[in-house]
N, C-alpha and C. Protein backbone atom coordinates (compact mmCIF):
# COMPACT_ATOMS: atom_id res chain seq x y z
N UNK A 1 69.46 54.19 100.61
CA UNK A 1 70.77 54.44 100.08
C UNK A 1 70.73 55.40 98.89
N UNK A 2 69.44 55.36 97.70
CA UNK A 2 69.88 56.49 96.63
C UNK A 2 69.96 57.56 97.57
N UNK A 3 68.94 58.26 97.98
CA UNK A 3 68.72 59.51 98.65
C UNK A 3 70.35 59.95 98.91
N UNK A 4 71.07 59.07 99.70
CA UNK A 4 72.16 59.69 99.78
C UNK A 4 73.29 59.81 98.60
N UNK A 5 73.04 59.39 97.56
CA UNK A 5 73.73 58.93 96.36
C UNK A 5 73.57 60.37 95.80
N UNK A 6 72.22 61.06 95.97
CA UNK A 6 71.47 62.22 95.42
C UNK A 6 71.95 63.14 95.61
N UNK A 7 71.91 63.24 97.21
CA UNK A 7 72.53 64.19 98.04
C UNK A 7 73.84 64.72 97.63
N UNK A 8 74.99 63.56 97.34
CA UNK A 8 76.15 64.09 97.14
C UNK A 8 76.51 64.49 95.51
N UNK A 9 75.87 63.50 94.77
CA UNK A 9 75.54 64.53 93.57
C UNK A 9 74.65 66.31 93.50
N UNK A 10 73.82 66.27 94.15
CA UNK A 10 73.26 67.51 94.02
C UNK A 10 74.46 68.64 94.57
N UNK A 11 75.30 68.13 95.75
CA UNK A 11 76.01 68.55 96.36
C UNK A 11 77.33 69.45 95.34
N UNK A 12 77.85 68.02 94.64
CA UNK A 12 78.83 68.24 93.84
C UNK A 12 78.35 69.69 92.75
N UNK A 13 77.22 69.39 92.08
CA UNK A 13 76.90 70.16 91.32
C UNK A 13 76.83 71.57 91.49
N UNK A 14 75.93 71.80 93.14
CA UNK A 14 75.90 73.07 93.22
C UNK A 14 77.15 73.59 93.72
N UNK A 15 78.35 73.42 94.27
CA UNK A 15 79.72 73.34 93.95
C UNK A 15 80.48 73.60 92.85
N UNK A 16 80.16 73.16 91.93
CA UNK A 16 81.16 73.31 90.99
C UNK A 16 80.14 74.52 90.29
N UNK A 17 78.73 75.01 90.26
CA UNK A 17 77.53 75.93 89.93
C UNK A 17 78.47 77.10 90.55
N UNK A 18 78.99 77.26 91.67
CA UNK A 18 79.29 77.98 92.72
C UNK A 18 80.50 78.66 92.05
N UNK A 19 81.47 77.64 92.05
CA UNK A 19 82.69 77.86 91.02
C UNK A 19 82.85 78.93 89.74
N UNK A 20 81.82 78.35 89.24
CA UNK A 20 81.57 78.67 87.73
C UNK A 20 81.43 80.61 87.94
N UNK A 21 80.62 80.66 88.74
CA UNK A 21 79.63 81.73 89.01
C UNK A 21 81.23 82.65 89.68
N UNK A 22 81.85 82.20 90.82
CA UNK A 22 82.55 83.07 90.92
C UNK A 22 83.77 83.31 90.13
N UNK A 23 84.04 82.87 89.51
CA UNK A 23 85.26 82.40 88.25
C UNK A 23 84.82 83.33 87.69
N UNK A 24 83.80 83.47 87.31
CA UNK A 24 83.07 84.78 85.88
C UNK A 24 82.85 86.06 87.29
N UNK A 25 82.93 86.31 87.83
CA UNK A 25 82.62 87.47 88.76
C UNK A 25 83.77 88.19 88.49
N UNK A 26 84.98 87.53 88.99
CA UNK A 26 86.19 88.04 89.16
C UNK A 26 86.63 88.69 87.87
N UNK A 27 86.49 87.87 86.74
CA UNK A 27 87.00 88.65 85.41
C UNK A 27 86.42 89.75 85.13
N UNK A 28 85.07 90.03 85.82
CA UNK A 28 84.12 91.56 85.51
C UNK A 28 84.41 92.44 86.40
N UNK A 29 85.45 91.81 87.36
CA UNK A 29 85.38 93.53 88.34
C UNK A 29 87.19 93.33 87.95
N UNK A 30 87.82 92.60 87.61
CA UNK A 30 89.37 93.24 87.11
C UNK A 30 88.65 93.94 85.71
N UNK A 31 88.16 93.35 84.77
CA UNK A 31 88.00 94.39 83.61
C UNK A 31 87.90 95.79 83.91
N UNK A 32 86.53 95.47 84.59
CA UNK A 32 86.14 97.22 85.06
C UNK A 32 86.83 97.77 85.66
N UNK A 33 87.52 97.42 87.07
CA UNK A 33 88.72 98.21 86.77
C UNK A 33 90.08 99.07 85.89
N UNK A 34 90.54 97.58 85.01
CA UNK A 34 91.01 98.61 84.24
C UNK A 34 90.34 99.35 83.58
N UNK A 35 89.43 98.83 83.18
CA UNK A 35 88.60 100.41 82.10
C UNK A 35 88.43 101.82 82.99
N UNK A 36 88.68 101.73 84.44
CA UNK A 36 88.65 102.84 84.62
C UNK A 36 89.95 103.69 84.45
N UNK A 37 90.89 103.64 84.54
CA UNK A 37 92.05 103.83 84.75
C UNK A 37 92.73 104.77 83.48
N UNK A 38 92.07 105.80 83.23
CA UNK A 38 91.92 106.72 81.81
C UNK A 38 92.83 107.76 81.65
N UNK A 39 93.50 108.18 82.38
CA UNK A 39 94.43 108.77 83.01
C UNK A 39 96.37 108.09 82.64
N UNK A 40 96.85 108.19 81.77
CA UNK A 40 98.65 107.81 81.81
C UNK A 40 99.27 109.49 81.86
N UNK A 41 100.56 108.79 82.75
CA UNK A 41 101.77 109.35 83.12
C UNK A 41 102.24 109.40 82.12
N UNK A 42 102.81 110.69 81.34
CA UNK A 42 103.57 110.37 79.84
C UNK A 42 105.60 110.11 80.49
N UNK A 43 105.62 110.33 81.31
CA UNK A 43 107.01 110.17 82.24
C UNK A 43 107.03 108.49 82.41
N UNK A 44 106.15 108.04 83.52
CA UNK A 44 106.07 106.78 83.92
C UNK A 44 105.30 105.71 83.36
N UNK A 45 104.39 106.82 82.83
CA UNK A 45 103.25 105.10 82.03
C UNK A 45 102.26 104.69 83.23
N UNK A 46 102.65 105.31 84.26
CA UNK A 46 101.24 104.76 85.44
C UNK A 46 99.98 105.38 85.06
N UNK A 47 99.24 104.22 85.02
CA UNK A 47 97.66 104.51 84.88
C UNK A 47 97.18 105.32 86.17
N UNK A 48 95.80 106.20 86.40
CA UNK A 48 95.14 106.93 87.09
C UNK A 48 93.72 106.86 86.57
N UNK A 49 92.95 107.09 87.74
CA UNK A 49 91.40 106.86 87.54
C UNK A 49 91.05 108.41 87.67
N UNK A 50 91.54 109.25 88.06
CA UNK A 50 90.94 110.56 87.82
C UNK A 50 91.54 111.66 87.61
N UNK A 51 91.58 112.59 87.25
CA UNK A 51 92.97 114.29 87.16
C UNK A 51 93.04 114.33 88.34
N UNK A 52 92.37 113.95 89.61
CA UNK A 52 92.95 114.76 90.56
C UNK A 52 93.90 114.20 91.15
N UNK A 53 94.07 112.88 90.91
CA UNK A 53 95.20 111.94 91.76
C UNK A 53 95.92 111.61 90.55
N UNK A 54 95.79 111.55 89.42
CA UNK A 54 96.86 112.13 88.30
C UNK A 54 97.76 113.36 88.30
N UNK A 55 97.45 114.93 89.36
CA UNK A 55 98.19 115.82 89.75
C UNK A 55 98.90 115.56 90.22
N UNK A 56 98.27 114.89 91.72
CA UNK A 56 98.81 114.68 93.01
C UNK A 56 100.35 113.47 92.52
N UNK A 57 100.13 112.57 91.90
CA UNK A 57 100.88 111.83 91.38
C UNK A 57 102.25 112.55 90.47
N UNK A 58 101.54 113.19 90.10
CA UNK A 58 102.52 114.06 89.03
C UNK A 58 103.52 115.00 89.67
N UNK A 59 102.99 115.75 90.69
CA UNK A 59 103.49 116.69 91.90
C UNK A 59 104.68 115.89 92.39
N UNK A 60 104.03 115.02 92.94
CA UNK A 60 105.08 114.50 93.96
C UNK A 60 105.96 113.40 93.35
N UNK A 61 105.77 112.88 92.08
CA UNK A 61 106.89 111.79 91.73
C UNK A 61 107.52 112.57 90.59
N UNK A 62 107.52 113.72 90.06
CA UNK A 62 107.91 114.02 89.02
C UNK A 62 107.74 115.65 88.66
N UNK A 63 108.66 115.90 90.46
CA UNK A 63 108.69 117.72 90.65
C UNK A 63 109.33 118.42 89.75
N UNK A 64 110.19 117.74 89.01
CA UNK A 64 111.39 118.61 88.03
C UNK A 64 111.12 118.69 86.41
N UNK A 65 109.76 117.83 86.30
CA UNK A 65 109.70 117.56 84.75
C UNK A 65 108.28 118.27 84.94
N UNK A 66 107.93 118.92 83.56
CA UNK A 66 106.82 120.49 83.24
C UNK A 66 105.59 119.84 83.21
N UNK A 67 104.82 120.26 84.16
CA UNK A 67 103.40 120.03 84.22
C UNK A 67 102.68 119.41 82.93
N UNK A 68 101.83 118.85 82.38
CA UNK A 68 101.00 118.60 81.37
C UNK A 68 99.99 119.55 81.35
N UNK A 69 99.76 119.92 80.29
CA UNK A 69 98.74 121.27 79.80
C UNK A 69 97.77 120.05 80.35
N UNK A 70 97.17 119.28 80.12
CA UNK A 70 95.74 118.56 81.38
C UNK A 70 95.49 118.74 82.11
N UNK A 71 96.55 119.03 82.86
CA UNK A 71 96.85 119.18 84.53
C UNK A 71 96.75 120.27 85.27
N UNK A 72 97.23 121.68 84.35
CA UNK A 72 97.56 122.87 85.01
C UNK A 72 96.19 123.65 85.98
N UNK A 73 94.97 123.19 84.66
CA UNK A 73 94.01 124.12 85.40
C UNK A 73 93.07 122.97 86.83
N UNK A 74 93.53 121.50 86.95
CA UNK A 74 93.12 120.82 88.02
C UNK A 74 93.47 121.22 89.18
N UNK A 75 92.03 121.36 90.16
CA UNK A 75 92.78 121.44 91.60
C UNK A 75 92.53 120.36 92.86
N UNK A 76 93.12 120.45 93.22
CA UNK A 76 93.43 119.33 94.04
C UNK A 76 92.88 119.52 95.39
């Protein structure tokens, strides 16, 4: 009878070990994401991870308002 007493303790533990471990995973890849995201819209405030989809973004949601001197010499 311990053996199985063992079992479901060892069980529990590496379970909630499991938990722990992915609980802390998740907060390191949303951080790093936002840290990439270096790039704002001075129009919209939308974040961008690079100039070139910061253009493309800029182009097409916001044809009528003047390029950003950042932007002009990026090509797409």
């Amino acid at each position: 009878m311990a053996r199985g007493q063992q079992k479901i303790q060892s069980q529990q533990k590496a379970a909630k070990k499991a938990a722990e471990k992915k609980k802390g995973q998740g907060a390191d890849q949303k951080s790093a994401a936002k840290a990439a995201l270096v790039h704002t819209c001075p129009v919209c405030m939308t974040q961008m991870p690079d100039p070139k989809t910061f253009k493309q973004h800029f182009e097409s949601k916001h044809p009528k308002s003047p390029m950003p001197a950042e932007l002009v010499d990026v090509q797409v």
